[in-house]
N, C-alpha and C. Protein backbone atom coordinates (compact mmCIF):
# COMPACT_ATOMS: atom_id res chain seq x y z
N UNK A 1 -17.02 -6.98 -5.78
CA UNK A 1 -17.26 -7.66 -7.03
C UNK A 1 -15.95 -8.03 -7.72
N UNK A 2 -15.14 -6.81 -7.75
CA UNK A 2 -13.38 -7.20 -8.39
C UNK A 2 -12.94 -8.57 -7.97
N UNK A 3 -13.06 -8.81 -6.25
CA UNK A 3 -12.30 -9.88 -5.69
C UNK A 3 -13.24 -10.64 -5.87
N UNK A 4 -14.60 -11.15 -5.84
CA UNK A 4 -15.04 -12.43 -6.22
C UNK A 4 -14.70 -12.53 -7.49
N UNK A 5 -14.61 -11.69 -8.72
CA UNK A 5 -14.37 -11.84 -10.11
C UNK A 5 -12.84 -12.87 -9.93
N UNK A 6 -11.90 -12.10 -9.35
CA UNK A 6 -10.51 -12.17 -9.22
C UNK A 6 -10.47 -14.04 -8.29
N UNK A 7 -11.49 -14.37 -7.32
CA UNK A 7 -11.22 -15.54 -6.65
C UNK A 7 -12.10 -16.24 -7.87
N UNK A 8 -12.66 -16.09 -8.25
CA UNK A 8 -13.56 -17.07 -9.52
C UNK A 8 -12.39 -17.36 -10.62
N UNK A 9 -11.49 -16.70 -11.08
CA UNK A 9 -10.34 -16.46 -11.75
C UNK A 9 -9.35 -17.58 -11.63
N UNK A 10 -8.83 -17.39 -9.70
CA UNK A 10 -8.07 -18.29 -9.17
C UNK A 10 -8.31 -19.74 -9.27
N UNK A 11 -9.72 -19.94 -8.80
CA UNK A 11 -10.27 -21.13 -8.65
C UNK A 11 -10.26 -21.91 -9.60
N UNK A 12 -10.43 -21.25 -10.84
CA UNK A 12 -10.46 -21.89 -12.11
C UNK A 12 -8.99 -22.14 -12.89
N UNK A 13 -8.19 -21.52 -12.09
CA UNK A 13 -6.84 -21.71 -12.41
C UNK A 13 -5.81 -22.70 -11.88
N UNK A 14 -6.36 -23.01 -10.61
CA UNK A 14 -5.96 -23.77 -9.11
C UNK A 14 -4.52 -23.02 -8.95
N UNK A 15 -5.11 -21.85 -8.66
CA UNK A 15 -3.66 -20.54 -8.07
C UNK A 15 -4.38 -20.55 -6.72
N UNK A 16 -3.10 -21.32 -5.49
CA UNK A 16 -3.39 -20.54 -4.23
C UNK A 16 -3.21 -19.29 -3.92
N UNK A 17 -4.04 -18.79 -3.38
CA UNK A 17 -4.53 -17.75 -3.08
C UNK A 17 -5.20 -17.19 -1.70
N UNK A 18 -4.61 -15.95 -0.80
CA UNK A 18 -5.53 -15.22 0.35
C UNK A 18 -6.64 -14.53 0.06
N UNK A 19 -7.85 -14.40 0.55
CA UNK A 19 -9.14 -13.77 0.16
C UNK A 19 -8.82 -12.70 0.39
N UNK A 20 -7.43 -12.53 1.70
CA UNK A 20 -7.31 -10.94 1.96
C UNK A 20 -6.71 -10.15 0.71
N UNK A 21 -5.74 -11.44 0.12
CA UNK A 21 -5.01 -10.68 -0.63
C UNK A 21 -5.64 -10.03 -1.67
N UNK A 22 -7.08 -11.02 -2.41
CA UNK A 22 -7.58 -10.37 -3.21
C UNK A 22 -8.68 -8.86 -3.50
N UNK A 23 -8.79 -9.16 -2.02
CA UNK A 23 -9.56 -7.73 -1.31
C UNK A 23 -8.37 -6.42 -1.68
N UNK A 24 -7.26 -6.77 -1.20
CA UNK A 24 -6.02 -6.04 -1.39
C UNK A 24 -5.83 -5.36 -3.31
N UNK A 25 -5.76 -6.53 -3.66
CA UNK A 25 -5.70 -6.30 -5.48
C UNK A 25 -6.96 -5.25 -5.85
N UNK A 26 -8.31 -5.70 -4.99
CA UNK A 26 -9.33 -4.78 -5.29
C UNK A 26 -9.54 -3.36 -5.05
N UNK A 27 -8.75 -3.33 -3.99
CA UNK A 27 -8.69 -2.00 -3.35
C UNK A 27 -7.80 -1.27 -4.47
N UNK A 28 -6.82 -1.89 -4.52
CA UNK A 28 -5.55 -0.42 -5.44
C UNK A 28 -5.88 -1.12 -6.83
N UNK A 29 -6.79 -1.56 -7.33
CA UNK A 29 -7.40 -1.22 -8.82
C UNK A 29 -8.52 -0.18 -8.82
N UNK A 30 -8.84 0.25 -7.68
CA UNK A 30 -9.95 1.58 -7.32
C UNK A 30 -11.16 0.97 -8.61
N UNK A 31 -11.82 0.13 -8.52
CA UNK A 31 -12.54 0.02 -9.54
C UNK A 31 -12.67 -0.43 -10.91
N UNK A 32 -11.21 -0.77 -11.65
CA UNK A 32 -10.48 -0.96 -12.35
C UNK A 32 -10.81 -1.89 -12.73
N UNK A 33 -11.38 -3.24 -13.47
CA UNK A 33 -11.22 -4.61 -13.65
C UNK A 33 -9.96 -4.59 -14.19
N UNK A 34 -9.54 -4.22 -15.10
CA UNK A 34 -8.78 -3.97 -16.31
C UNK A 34 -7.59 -3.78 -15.25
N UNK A 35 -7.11 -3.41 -14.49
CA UNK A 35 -6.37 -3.16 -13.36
C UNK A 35 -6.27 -4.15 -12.66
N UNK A 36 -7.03 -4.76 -11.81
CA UNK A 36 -6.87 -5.54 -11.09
C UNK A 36 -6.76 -6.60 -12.04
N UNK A 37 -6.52 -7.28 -13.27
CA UNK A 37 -6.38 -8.13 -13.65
C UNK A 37 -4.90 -8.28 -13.96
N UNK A 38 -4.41 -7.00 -14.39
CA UNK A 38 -2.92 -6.83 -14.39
C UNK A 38 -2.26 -7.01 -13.66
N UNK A 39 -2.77 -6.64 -12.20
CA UNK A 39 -1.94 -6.80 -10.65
C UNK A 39 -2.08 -7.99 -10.72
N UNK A 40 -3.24 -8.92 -10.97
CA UNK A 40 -3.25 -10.03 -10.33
C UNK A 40 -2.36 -10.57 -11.18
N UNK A 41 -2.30 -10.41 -12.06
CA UNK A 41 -0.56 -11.15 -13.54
C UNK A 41 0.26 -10.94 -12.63
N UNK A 42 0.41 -9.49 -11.84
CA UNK A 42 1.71 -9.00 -11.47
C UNK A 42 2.06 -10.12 -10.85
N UNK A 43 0.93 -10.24 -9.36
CA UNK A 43 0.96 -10.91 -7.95
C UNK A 43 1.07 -12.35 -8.29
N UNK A 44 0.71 -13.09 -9.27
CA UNK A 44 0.93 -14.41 -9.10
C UNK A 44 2.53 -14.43 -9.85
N UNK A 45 3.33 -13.51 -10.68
CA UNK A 45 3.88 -13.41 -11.21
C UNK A 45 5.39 -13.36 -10.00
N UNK A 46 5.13 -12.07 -9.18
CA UNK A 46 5.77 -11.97 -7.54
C UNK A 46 5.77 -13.29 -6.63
N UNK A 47 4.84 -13.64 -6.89
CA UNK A 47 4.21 -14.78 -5.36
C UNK A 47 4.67 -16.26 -5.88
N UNK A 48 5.55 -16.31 -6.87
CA UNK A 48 5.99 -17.50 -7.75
C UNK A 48 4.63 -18.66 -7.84
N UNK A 49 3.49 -17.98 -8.34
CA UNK A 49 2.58 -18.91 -8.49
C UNK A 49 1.39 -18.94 -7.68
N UNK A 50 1.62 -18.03 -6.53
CA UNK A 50 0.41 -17.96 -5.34
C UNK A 50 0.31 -16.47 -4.99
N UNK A 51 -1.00 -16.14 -4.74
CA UNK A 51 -1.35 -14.66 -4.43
C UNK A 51 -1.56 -14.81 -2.87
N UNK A 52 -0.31 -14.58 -1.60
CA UNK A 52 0.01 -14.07 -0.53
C UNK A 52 -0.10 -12.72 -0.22
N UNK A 53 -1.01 -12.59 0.65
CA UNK A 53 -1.22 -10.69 1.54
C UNK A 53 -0.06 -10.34 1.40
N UNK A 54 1.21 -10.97 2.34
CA UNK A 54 2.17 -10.35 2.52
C UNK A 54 3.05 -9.73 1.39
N UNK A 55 2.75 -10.75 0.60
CA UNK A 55 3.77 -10.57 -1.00
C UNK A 55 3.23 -9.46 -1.77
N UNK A 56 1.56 -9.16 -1.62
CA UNK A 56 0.76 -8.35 -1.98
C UNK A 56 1.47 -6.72 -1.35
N UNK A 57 1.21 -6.90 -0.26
CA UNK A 57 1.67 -5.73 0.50
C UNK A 57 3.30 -5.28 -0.47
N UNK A 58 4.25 -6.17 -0.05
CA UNK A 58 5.84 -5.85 -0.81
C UNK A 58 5.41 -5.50 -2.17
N UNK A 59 4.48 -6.00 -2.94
CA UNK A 59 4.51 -5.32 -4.30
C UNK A 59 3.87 -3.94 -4.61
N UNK A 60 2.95 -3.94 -3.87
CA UNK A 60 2.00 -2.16 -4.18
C UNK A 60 2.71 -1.50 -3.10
N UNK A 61 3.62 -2.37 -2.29
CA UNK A 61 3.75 -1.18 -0.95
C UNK A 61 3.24 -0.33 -0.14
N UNK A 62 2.37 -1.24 0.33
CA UNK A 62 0.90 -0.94 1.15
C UNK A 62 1.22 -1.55 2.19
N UNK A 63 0.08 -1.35 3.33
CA UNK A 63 0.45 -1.47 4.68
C UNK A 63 -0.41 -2.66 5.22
N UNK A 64 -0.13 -3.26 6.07
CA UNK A 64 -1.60 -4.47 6.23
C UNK A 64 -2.13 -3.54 7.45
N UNK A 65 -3.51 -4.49 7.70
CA UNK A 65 -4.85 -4.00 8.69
C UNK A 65 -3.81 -4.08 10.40
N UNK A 66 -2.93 -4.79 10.25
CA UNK A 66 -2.53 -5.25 11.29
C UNK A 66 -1.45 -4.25 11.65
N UNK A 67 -1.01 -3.71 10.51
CA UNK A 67 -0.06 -2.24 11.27
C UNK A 67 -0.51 -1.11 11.19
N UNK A 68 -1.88 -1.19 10.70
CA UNK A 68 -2.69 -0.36 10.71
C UNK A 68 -3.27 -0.30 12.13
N UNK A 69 -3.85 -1.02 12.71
CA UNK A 69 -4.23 -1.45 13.78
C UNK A 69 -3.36 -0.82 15.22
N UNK A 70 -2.27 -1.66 14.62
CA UNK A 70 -1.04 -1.34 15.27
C UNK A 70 -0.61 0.07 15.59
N UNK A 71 -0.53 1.01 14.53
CA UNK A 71 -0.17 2.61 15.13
C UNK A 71 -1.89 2.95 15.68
N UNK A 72 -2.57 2.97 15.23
CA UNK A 72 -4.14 3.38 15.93
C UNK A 72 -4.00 2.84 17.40
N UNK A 73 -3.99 1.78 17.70
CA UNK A 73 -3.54 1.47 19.17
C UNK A 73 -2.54 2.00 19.85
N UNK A 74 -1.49 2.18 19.37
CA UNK A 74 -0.58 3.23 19.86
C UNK A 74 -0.75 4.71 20.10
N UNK A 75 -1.62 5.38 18.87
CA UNK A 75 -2.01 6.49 19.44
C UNK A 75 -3.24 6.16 20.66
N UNK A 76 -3.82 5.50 20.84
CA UNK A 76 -5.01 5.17 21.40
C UNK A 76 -4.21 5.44 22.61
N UNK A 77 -3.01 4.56 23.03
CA UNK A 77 -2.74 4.34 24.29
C UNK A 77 -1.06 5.77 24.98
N UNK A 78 -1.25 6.46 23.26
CA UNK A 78 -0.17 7.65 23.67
C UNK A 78 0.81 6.88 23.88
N UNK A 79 1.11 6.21 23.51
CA UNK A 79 2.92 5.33 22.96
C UNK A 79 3.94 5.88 21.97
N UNK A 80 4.78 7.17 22.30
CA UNK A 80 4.99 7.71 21.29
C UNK A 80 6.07 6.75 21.08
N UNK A 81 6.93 5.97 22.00
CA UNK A 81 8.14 4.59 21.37
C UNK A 81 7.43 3.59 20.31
N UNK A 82 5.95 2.91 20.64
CA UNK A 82 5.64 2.20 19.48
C UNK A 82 5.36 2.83 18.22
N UNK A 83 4.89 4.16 18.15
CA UNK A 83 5.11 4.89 16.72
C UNK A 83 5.95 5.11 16.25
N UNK A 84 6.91 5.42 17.00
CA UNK A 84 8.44 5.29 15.73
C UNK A 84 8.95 4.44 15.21
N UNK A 85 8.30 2.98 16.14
CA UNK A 85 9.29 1.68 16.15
C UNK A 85 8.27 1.10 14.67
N UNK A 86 6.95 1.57 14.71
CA UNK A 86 6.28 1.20 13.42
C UNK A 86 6.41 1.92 12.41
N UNK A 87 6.76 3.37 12.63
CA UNK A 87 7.16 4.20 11.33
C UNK A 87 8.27 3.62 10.73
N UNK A 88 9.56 3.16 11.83
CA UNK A 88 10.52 2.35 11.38
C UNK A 88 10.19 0.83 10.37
N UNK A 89 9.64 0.38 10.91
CA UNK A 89 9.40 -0.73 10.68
C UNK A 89 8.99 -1.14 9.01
N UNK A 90 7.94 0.08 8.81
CA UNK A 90 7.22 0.80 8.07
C UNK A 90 8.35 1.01 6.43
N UNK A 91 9.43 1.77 7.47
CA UNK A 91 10.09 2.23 6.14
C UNK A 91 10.89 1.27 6.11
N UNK A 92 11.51 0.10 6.48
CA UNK A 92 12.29 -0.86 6.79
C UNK A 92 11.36 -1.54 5.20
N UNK A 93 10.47 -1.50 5.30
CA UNK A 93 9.88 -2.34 4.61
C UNK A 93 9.42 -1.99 2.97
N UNK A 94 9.76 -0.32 2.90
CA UNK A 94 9.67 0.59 2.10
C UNK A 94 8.22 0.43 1.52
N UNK A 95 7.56 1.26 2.65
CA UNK A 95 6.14 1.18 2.71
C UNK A 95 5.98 2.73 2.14
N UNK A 96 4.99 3.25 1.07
CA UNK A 96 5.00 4.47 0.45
C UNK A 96 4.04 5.03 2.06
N UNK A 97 4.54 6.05 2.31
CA UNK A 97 4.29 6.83 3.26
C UNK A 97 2.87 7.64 3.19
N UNK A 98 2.83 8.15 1.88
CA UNK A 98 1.27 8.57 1.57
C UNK A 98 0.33 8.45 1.66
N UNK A 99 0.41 6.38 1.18
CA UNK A 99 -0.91 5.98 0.87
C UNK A 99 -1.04 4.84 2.43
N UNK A 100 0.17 4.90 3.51
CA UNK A 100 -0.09 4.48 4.82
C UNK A 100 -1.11 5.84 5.37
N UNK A 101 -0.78 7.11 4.90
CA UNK A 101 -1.98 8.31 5.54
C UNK A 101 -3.15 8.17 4.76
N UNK A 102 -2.71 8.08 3.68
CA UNK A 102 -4.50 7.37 3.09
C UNK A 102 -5.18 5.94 4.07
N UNK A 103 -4.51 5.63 3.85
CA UNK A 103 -5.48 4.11 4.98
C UNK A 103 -5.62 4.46 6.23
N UNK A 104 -5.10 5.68 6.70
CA UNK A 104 -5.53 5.94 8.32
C UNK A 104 -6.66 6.89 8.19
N UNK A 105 -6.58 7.83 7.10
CA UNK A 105 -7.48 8.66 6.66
C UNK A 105 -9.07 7.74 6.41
N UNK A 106 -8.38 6.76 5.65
CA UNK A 106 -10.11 5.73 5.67
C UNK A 106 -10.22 4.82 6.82
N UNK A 107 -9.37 4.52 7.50
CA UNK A 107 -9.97 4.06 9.01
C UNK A 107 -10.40 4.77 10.25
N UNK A 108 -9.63 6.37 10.35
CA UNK A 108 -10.53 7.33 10.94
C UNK A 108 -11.77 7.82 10.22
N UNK A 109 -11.86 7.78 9.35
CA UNK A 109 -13.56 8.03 8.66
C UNK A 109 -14.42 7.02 9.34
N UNK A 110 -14.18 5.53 8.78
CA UNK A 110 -15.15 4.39 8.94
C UNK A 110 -15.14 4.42 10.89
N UNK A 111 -14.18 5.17 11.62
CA UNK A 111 -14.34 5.11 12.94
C UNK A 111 -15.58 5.66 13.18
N UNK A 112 -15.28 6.83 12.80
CA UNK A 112 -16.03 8.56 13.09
C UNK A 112 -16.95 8.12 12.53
N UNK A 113 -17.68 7.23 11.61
CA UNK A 113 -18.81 6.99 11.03
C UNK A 113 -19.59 5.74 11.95
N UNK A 114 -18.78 4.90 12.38
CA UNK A 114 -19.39 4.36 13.70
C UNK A 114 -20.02 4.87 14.69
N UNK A 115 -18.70 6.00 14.77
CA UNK A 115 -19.33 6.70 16.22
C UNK A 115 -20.62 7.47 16.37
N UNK A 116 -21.29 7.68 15.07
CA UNK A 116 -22.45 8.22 14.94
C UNK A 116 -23.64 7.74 13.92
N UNK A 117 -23.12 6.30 13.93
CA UNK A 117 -23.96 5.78 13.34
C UNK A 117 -23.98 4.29 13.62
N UNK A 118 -24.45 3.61 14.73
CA UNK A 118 -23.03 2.29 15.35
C UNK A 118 -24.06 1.22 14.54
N UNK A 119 -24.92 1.26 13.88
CA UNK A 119 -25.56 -0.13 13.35
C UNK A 119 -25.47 -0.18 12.46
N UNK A 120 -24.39 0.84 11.51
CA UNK A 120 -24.74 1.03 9.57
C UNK A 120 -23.66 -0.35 9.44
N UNK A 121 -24.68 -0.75 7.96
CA UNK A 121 -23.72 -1.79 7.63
C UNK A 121 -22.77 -1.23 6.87
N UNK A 122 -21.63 -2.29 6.60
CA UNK A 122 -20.54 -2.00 6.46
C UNK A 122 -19.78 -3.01 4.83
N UNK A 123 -19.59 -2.15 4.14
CA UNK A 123 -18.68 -3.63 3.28
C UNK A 123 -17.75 -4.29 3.82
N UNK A 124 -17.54 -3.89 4.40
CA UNK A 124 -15.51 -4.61 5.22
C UNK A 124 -15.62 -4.74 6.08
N UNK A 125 -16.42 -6.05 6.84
CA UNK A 125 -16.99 -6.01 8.09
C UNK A 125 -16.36 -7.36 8.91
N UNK A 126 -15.18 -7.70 7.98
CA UNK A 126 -13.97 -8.54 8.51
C UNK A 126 -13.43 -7.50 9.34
N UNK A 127 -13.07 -6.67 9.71
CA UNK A 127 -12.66 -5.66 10.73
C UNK A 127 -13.74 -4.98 11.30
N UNK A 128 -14.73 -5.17 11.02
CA UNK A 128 -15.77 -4.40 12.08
C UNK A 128 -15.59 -4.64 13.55
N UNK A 129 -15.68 -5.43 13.95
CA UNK A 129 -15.41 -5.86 15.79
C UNK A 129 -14.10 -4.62 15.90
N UNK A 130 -13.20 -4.64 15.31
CA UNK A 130 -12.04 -3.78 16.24
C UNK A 130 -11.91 -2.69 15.50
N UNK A 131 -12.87 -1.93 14.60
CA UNK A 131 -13.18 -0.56 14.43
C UNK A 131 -13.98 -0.05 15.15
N UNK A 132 -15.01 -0.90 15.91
CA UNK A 132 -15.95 -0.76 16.68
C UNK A 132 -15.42 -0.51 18.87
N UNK A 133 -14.65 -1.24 18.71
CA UNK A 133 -13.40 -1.39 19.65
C UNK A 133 -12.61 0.08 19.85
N UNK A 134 -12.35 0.80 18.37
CA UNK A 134 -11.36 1.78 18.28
C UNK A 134 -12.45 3.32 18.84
N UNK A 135 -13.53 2.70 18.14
CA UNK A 135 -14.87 3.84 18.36
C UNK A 135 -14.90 4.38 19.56
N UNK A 136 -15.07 3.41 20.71
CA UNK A 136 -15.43 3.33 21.87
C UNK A 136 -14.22 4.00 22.73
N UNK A 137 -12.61 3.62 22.30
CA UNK A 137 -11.96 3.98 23.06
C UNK A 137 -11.30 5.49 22.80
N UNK A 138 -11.91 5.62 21.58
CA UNK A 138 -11.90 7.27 21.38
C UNK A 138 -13.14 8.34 21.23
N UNK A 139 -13.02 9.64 21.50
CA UNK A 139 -13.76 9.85 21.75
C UNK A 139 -14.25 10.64 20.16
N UNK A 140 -15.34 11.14 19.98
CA UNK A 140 -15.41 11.64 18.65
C UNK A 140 -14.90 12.72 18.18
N UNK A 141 -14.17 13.63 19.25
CA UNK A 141 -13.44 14.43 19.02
C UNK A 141 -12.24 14.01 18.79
N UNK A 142 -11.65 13.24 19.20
CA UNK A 142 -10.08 12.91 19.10
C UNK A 142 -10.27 12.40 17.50
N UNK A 143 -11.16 11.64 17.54
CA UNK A 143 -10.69 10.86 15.47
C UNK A 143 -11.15 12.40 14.73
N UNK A 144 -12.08 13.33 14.70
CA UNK A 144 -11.97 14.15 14.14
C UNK A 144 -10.46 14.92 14.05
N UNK A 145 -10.18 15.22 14.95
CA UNK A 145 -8.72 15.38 15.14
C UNK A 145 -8.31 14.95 14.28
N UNK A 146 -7.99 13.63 14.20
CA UNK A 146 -6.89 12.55 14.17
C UNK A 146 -6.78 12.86 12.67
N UNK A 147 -8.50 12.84 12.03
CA UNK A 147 -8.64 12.61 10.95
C UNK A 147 -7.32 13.86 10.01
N UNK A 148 -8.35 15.04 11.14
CA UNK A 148 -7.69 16.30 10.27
C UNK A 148 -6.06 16.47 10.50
N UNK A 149 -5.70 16.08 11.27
CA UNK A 149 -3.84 16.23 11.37
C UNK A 149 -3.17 15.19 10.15
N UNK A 150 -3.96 14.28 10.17
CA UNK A 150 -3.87 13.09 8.97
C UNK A 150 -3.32 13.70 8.15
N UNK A 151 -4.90 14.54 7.38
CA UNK A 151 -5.03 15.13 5.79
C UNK A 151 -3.93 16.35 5.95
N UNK A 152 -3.59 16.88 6.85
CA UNK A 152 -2.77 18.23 6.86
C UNK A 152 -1.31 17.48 6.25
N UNK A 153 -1.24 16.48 7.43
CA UNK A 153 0.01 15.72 6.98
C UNK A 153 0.28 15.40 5.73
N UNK A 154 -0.73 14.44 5.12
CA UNK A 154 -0.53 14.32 3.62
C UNK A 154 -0.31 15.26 3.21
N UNK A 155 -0.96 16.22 3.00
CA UNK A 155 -0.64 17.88 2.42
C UNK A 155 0.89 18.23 2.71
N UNK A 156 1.26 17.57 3.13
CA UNK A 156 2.59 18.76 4.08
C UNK A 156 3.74 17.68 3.63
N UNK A 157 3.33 15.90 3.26
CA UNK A 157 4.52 14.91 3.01
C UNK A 157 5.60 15.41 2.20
N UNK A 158 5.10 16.29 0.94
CA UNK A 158 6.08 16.23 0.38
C UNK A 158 7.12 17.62 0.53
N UNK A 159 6.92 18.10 1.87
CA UNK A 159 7.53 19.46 2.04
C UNK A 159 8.38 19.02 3.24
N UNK A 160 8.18 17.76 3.61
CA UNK A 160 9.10 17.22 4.83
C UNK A 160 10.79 17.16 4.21
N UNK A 161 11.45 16.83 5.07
CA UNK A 161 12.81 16.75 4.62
C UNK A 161 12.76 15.25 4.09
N UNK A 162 12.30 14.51 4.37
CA UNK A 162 11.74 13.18 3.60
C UNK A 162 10.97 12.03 4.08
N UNK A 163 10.20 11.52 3.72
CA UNK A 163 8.93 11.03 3.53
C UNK A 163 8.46 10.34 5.27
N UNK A 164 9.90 9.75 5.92
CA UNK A 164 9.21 9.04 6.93
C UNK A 164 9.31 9.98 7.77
N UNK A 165 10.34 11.16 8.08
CA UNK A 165 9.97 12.02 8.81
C UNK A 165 8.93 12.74 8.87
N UNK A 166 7.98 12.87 8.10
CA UNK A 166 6.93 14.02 7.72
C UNK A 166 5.86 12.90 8.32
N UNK A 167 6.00 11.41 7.94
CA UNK A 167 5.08 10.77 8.90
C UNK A 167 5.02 10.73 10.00
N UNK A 168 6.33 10.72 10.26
CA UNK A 168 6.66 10.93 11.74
C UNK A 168 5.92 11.60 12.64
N UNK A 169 6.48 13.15 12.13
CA UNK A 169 5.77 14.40 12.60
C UNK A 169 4.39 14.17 12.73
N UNK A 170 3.87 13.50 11.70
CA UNK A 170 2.08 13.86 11.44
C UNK A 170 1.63 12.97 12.57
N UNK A 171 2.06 11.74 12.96
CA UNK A 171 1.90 11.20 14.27
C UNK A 171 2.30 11.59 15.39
N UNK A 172 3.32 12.28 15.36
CA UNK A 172 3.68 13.01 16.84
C UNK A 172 2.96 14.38 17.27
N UNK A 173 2.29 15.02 15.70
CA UNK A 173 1.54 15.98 16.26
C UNK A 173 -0.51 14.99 16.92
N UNK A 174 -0.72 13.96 16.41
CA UNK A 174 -1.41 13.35 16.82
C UNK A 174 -1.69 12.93 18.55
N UNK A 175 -0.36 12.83 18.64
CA UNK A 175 -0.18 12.27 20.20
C UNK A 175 -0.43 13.20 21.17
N UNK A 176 0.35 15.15 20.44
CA UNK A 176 0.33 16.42 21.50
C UNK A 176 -0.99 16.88 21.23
């Protein structure tokens, strides 16, 4: 509802604009109108006039679906070189480390919730095909896993020697 509010907004403004991006604004206002209306000041404010995913991402410092994707396939396939090269990448980009374990934390849920439930509908079903993809190539024990080394990790970020190492770790204990 935020992001149709937020693209009804645009439209009437003639601000270009990504649908992803506004999905994005919706998400980290958690509910917020009052929030997401501020970001969206922020984001057209950042985006010199246009609300871009990518520009979205550099301002909340959030991660896209696609490097999200990206380390999940890597653990999928036990690549411990492409996980560092995305943890790198990651902090290259000064991505908050936390809330990248929060979004793996809600994409191993919505997995693990496939895996035992494969016809529930879904709000975010622009990624359904390759959560459904991720289901299959793991087994329901491994995302339980996955899930719980996740949340330990978060628990444990701020006791790391600093932030991307402790992600690090929380993926390398994923892989053993």
């Amino acid at each position: 509802q935020i992001a149709g509010h937020l693209d009804t907004i645009l439209q009437a403004e003639n601000i270009k604009y990504e649908v992803t991006a506004l999905d994005d604004i919706a998400k980290a206002a958690d509910g917020s109108m009052r929030d997401a209306l501020s970001l969206l000041d922020q984001a057209i404010t950042h985006g010199a006039g246009s609300v871009i995913t990518a520009q979205i991402h550099d301002m909340l410092g959030t991660i896209s679906q696609q490097q999200l994707y990206q380390l999940i396939q890597a653990l999928v396939q036990q690549d411990a070189q492409a996980l560092i090269t995305q943890s790198n990448e990651l902090s290259i980009q000064g991505r908050d480390f936390t809330q990248v374990i929060n979004d793996l934390l809600n994409l191993f849920q919505r997995i693990a919730t496939l895996q035992m439930v494969p016809n529930i509908e879904d709000n975010d079903s622009h990624d359904l095909n390759k959560l459904r993809i991720f289901a299959e190539q793991l087994s329901p024990e491994i995302v339980q896993l996955f899930y719980q080394i996740a949340l330990h990790g978060k628990r444990d970020l701020p006791y790391a020697a600093d932030p991307k190492s402790g992600f690090e770790m929380t993926l390398l204990r994923m892989l053993s």
